[in-house]
Protein backbone atom coordinates (compact mmCIF):
# COMPACT_ATOMS: atom_id res chain seq x y z
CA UNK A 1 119.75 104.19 89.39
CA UNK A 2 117.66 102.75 92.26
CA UNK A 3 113.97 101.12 90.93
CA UNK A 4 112.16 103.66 93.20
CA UNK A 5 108.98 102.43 91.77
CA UNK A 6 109.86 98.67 93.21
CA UNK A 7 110.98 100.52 96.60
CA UNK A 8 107.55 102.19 96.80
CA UNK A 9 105.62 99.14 96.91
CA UNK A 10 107.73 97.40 99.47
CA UNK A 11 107.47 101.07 101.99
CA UNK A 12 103.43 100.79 100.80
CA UNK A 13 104.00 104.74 100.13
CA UNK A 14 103.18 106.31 96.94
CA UNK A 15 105.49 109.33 96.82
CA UNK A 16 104.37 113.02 95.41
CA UNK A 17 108.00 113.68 95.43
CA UNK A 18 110.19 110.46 93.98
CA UNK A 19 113.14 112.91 94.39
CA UNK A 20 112.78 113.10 98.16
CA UNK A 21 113.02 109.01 98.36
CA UNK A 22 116.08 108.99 96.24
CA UNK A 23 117.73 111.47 98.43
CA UNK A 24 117.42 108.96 101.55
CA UNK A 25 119.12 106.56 99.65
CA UNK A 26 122.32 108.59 99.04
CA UNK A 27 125.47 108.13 101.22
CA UNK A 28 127.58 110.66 101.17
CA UNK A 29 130.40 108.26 99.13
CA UNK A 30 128.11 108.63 96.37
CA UNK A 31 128.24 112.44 96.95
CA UNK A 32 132.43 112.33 96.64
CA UNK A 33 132.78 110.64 93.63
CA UNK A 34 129.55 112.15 91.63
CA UNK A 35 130.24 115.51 93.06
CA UNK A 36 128.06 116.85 89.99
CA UNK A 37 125.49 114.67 89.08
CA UNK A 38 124.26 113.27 91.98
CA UNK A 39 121.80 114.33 94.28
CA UNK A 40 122.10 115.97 97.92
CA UNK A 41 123.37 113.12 100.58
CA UNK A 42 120.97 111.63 103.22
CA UNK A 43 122.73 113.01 106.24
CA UNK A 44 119.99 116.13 106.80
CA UNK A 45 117.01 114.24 106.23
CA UNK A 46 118.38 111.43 109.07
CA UNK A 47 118.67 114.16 110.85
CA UNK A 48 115.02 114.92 110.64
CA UNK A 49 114.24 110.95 110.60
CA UNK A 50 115.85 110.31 113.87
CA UNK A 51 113.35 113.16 115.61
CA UNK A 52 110.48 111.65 113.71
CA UNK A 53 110.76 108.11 114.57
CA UNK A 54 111.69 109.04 118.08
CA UNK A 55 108.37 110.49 118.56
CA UNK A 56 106.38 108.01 117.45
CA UNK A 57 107.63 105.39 119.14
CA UNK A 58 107.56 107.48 122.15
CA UNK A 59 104.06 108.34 122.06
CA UNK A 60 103.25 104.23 121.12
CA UNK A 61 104.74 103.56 124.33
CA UNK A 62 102.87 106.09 126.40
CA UNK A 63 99.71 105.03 124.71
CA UNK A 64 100.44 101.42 125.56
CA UNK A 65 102.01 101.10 128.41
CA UNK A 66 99.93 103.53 130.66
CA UNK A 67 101.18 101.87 134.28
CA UNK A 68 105.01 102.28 132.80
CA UNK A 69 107.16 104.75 134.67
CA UNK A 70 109.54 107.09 132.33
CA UNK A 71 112.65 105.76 132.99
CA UNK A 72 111.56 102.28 131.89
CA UNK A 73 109.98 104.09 128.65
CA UNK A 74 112.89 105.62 127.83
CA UNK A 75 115.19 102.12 127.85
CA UNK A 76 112.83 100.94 126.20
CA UNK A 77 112.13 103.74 123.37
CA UNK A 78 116.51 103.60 123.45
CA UNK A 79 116.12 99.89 122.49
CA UNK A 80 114.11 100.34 119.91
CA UNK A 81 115.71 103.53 118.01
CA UNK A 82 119.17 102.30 118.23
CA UNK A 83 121.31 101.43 115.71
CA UNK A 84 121.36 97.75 115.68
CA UNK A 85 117.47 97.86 115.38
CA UNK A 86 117.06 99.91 113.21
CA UNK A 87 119.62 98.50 110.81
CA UNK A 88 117.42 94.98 111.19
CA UNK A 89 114.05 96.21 110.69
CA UNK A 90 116.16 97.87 107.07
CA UNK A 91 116.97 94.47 105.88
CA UNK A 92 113.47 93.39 106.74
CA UNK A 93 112.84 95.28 103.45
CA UNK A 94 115.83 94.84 101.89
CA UNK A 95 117.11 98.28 102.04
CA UNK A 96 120.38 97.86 101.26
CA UNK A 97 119.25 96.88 97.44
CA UNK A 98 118.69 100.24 97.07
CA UNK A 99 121.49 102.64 98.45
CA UNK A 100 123.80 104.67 96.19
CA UNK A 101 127.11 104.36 97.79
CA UNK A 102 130.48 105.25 96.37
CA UNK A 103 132.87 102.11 94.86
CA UNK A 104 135.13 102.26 97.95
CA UNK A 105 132.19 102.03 100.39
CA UNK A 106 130.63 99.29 98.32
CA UNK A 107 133.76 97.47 98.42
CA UNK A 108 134.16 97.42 102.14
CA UNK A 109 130.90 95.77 102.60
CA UNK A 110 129.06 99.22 102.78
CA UNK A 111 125.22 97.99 102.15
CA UNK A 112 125.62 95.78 105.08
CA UNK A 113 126.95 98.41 107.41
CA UNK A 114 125.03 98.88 110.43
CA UNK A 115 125.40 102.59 110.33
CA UNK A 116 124.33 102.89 106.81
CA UNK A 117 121.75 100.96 107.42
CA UNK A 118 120.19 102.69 110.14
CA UNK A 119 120.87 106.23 108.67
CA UNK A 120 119.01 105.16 105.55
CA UNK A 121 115.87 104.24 107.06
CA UNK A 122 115.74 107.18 109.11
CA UNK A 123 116.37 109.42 106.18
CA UNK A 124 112.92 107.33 104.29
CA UNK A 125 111.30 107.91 107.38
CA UNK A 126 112.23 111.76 106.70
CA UNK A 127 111.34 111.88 103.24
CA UNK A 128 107.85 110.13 104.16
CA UNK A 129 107.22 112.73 106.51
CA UNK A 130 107.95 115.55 104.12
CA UNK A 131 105.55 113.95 101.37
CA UNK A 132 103.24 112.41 102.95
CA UNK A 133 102.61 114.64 106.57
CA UNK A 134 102.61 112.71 109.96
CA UNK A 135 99.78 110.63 109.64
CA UNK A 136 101.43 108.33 107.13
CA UNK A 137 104.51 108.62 108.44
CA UNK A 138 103.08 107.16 111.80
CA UNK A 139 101.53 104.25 110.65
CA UNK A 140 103.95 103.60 108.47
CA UNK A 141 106.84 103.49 111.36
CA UNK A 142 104.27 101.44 113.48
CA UNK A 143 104.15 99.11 110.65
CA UNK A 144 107.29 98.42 109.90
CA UNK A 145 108.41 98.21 113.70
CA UNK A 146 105.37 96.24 114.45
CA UNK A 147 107.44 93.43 115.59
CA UNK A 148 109.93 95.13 117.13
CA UNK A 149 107.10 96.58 119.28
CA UNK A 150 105.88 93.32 120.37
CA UNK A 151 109.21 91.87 120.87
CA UNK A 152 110.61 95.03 123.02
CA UNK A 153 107.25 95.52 125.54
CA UNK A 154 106.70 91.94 126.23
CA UNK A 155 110.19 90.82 126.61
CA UNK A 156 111.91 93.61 128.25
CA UNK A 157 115.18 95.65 126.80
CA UNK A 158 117.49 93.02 128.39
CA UNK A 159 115.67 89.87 127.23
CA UNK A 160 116.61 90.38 123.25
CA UNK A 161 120.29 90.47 123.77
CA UNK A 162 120.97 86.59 122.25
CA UNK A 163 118.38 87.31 119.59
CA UNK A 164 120.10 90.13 118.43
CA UNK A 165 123.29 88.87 118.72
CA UNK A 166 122.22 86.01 116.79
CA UNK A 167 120.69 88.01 114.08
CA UNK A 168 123.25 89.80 113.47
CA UNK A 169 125.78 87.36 113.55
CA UNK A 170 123.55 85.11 111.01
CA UNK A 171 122.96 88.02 108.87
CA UNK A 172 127.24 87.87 108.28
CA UNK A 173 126.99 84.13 107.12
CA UNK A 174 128.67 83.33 110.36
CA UNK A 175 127.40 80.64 112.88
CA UNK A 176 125.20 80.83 115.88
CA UNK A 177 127.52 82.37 118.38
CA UNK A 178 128.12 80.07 121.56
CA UNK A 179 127.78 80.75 124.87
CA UNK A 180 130.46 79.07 127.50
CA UNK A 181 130.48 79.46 131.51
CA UNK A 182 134.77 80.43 132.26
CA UNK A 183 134.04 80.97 135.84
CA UNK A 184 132.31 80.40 139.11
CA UNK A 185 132.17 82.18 142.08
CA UNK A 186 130.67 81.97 145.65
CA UNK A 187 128.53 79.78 147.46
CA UNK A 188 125.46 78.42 146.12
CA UNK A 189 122.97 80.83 147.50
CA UNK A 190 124.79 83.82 146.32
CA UNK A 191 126.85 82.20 143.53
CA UNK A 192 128.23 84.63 139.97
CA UNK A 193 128.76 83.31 136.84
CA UNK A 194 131.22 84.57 134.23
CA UNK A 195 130.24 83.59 130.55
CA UNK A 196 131.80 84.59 126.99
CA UNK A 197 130.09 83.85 124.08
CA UNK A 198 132.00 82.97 120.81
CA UNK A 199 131.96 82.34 116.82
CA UNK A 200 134.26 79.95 115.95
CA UNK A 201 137.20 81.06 117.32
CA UNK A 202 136.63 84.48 118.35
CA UNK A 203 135.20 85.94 121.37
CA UNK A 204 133.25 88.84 120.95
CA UNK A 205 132.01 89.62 124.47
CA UNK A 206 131.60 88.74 128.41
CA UNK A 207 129.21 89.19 130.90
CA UNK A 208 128.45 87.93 134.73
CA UNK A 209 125.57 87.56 136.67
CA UNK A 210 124.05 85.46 139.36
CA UNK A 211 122.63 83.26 136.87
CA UNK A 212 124.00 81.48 133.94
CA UNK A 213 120.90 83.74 131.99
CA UNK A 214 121.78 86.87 133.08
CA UNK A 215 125.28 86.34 132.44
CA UNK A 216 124.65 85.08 128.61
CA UNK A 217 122.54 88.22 127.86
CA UNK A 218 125.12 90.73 129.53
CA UNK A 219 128.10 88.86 127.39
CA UNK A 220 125.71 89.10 124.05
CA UNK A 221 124.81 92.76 124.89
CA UNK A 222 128.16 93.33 125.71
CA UNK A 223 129.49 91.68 121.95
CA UNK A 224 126.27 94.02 120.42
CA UNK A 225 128.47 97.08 121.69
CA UNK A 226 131.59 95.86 120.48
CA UNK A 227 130.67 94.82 116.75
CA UNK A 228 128.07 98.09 116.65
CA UNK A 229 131.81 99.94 116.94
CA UNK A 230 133.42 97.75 114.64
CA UNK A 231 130.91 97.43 111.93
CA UNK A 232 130.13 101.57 111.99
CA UNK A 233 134.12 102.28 111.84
């Protein structure tokens, strides 16, 4: 069984409830092959987890950014809920130590999963919530996305691309991905560049744009989409 007492001091939350902290951690794997004796999956309480950490972030922004129109709010709320995120700020804490998961999900590499990942912390953010009331919840999200904050408002949504590429990449064992110009276009005061960025090998994604920049970040956001479907298939 998971050392909930260990997880508790790494969260900084002292839970009334153990049980509801265990349930987070539960992927519904674990469910098929200890149909009996295990406990209910995590899938309801992300549920709840993705609302919760939606609004907080949501109302950090509006506190924060008060000359910030809503549509740049919401891109960057989007940037900082998603998937990807979320499954980085989890191994921040080493999440993945803790998940039950069935033998065939543990196998394929399931603690490392991107979707798992992201599912479990929203499901801890849940059970915080329903022990603890929104208070702790809060500063607990702010906490633990404290850098994410920073990183997200002063940089921009488009700006973290290559980092997270990188991260992610990294966090495989694999080496810094590499960025390469294929093509050129136009003259030079309205010239395009095309740019795909590889690992070894392999090219995981391409992008353009009227500066060798733009195109790198729109080739690493566009490899973020494609291993985001890969790694949560």
């Amino acid at each position: 069984m998971a050392d909930l007492a260990t997880l508790q001091e790494i969260l900084g939350v002292g839970f009334n409830d153990p049980s509801l902290l265990e349930q987070a951690l539960v992927h519904s794997s674990y469910i098929n092959e200890n149909p009996v004796s295990a406990p209910t999956p995590n899938e309801r309480l992300e549920f709840l987890g993705d609302a919760v950490l939606g609004l907080v972030i949501a109302e950090k922004l509006y506190q924060d950014l008060p000359n910030t129109n809503e549509g740049k709010m919401t891109k960057l709320r989007a940037a900082l809920v998603c998937r990807d995120t979320l499954a980085r700020v989890a191994r921040t804490i080493k999440l993945s130590d803790y998940l039950y998961l069935g033998k065939g999900e543990e196998r394929s590499g399931g603690r490392n999963k991107t979707t798992n990942l992201a599912g479990a912390l929203e499901a801890v953010i849940a059970a915080i919530f329903l022990d603890q009331g929104s208070a702790t919840t809060r500063g607990f999200v702010l906490r633990l996305f404290n850098q994410e904050l920073k990183k997200v408002t002063s940089q921009g949504t488009k700006a973290d691309y290559k980092s997270q590429l990188q991260e992610l990449i990294q966090a495989k064992g694999q080496p810094i991905p590499v960025y390469h110009v294929t093509d050129t276009k136009g003259p030079d005061h309205d010239r395009r560049f095309t740019v795909e960025v590889r690992v070894g090998d392999t090219v995981l994604g391409w992008g353009s744009g009227k500066s060798k920049k733009l195109a790198e970040t729109e080739a690493a956001r566009s490899a973020l989409e494609r291993l985001q479907t890969n790694f949560t298939s």
